[in-house]
C-alpha atoms as a PDB file:
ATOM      1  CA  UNK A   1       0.000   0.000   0.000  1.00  0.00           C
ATOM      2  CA  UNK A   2       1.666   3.390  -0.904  1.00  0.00           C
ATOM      3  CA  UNK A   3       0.134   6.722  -1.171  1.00  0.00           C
ATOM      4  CA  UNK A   4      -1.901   9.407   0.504  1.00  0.00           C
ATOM      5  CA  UNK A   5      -4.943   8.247   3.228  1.00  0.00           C
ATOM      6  CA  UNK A   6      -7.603   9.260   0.448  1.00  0.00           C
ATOM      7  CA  UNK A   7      -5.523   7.076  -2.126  1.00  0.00           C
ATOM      8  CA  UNK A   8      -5.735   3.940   0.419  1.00  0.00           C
ATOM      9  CA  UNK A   9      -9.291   4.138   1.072  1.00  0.00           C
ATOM     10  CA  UNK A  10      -9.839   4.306  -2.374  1.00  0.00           C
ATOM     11  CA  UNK A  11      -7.883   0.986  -3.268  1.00  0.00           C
ATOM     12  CA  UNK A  12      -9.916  -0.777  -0.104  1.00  0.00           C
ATOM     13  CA  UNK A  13     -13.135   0.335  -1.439  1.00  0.00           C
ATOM     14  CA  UNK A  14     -12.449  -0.753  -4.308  1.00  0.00           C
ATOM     15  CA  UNK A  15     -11.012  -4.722  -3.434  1.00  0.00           C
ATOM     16  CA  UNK A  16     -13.807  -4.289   0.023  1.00  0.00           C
ATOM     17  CA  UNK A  17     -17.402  -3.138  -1.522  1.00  0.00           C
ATOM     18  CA  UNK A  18     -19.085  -0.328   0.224  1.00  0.00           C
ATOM     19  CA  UNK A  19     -21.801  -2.764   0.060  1.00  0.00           C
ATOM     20  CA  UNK A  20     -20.167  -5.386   2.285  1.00  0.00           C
ATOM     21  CA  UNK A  21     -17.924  -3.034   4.939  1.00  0.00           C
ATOM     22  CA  UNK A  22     -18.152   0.747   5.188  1.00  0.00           C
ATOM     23  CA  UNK A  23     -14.417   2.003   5.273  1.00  0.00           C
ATOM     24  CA  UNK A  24     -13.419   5.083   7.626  1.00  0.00           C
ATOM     25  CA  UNK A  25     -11.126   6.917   9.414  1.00  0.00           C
ATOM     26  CA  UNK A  26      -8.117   5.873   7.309  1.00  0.00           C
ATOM     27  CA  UNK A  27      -4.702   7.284   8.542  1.00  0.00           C
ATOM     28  CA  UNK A  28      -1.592   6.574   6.755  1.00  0.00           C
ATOM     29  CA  UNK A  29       1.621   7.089   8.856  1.00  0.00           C
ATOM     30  CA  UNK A  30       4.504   5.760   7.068  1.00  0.00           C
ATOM     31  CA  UNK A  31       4.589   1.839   6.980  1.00  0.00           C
ATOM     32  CA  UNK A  32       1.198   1.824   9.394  1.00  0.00           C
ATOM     33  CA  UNK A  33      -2.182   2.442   8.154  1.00  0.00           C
ATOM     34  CA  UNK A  34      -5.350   2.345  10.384  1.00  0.00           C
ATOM     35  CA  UNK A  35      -8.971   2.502   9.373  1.00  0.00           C
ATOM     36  CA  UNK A  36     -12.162   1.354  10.825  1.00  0.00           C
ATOM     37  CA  UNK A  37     -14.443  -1.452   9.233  1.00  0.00           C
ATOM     38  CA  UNK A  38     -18.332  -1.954   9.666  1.00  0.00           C
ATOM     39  CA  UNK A  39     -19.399  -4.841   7.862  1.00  0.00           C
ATOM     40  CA  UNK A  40     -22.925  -6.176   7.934  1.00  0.00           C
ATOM     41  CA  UNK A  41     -24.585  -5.883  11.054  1.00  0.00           C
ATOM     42  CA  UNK A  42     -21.022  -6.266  13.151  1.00  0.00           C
ATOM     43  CA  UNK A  43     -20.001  -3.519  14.935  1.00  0.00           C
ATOM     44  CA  UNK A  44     -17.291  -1.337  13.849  1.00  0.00           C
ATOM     45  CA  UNK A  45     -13.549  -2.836  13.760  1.00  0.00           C
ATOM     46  CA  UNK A  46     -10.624  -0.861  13.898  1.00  0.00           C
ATOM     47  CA  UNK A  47      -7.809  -2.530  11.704  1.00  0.00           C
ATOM     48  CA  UNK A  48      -3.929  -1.433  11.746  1.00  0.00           C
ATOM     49  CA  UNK A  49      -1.633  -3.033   9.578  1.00  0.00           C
ATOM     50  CA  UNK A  50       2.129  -2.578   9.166  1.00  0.00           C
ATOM     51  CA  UNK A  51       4.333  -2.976   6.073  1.00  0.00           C
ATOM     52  CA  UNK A  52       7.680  -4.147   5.529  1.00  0.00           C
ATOM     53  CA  UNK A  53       8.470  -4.127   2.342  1.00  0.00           C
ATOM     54  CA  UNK A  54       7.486  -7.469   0.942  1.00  0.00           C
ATOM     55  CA  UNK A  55       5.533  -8.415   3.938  1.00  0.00           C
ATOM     56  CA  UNK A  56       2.935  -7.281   6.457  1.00  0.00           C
ATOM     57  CA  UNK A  57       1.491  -8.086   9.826  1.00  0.00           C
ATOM     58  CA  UNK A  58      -2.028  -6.820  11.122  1.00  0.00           C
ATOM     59  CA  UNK A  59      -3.865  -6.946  13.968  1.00  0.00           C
ATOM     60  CA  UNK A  60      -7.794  -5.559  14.789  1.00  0.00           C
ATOM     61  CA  UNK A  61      -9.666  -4.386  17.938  1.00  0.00           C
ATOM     62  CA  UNK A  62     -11.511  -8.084  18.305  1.00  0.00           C
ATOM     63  CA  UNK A  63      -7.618  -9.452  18.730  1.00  0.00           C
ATOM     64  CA  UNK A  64      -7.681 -11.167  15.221  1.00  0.00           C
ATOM     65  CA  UNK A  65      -3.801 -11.087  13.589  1.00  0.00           C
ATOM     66  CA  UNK A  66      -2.899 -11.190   9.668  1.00  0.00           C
ATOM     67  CA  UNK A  67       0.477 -11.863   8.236  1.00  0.00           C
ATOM     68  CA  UNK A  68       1.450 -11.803   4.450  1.00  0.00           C
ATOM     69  CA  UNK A  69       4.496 -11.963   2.096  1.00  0.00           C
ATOM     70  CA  UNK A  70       4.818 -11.157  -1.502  1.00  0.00           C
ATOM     71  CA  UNK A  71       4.895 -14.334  -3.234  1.00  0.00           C
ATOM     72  CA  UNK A  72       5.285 -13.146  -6.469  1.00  0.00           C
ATOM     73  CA  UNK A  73       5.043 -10.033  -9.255  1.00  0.00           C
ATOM     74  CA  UNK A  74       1.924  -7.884  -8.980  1.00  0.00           C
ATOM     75  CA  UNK A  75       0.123  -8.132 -12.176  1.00  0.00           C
END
């Protein structure tokens, strides 16, 4: 994820429908960003993720944790 916080909600808009989770309150501060998530009927979640180059690690106010790598080009 690179770019502005208005350039990051747009990309997770776009991959996470408005439809399915209502994105907010996204703050980009170098290799964190941090938004809030409502999807469906669930309340709010508040998600931070960090980058590291070709990985990332996440966690979320219910205590859920992400991890990814790059496993490949972007196409």
């Amino acid at each position: 994820m690179n770019g502005d916080a208005k350039s990051v909600q747009g990309y997770l808009e776009k991959t996470i429908p408005p439809e399915i989770c209502k994105i907010s309150g996204v703050k980009v501060d170098g290799n964190k960003i941090i938004y809030s998530a409502a999807c469906g009927a669930q309340p709010a979640k508040v998600i931070t993720t960090l980058y590291h180059g070709a990985s990332s690690e996440g966690t979320d106010s219910t205590g859920s944790k992400t991890d990814g790598k790059l496993i490949g080009a972007c196409k």
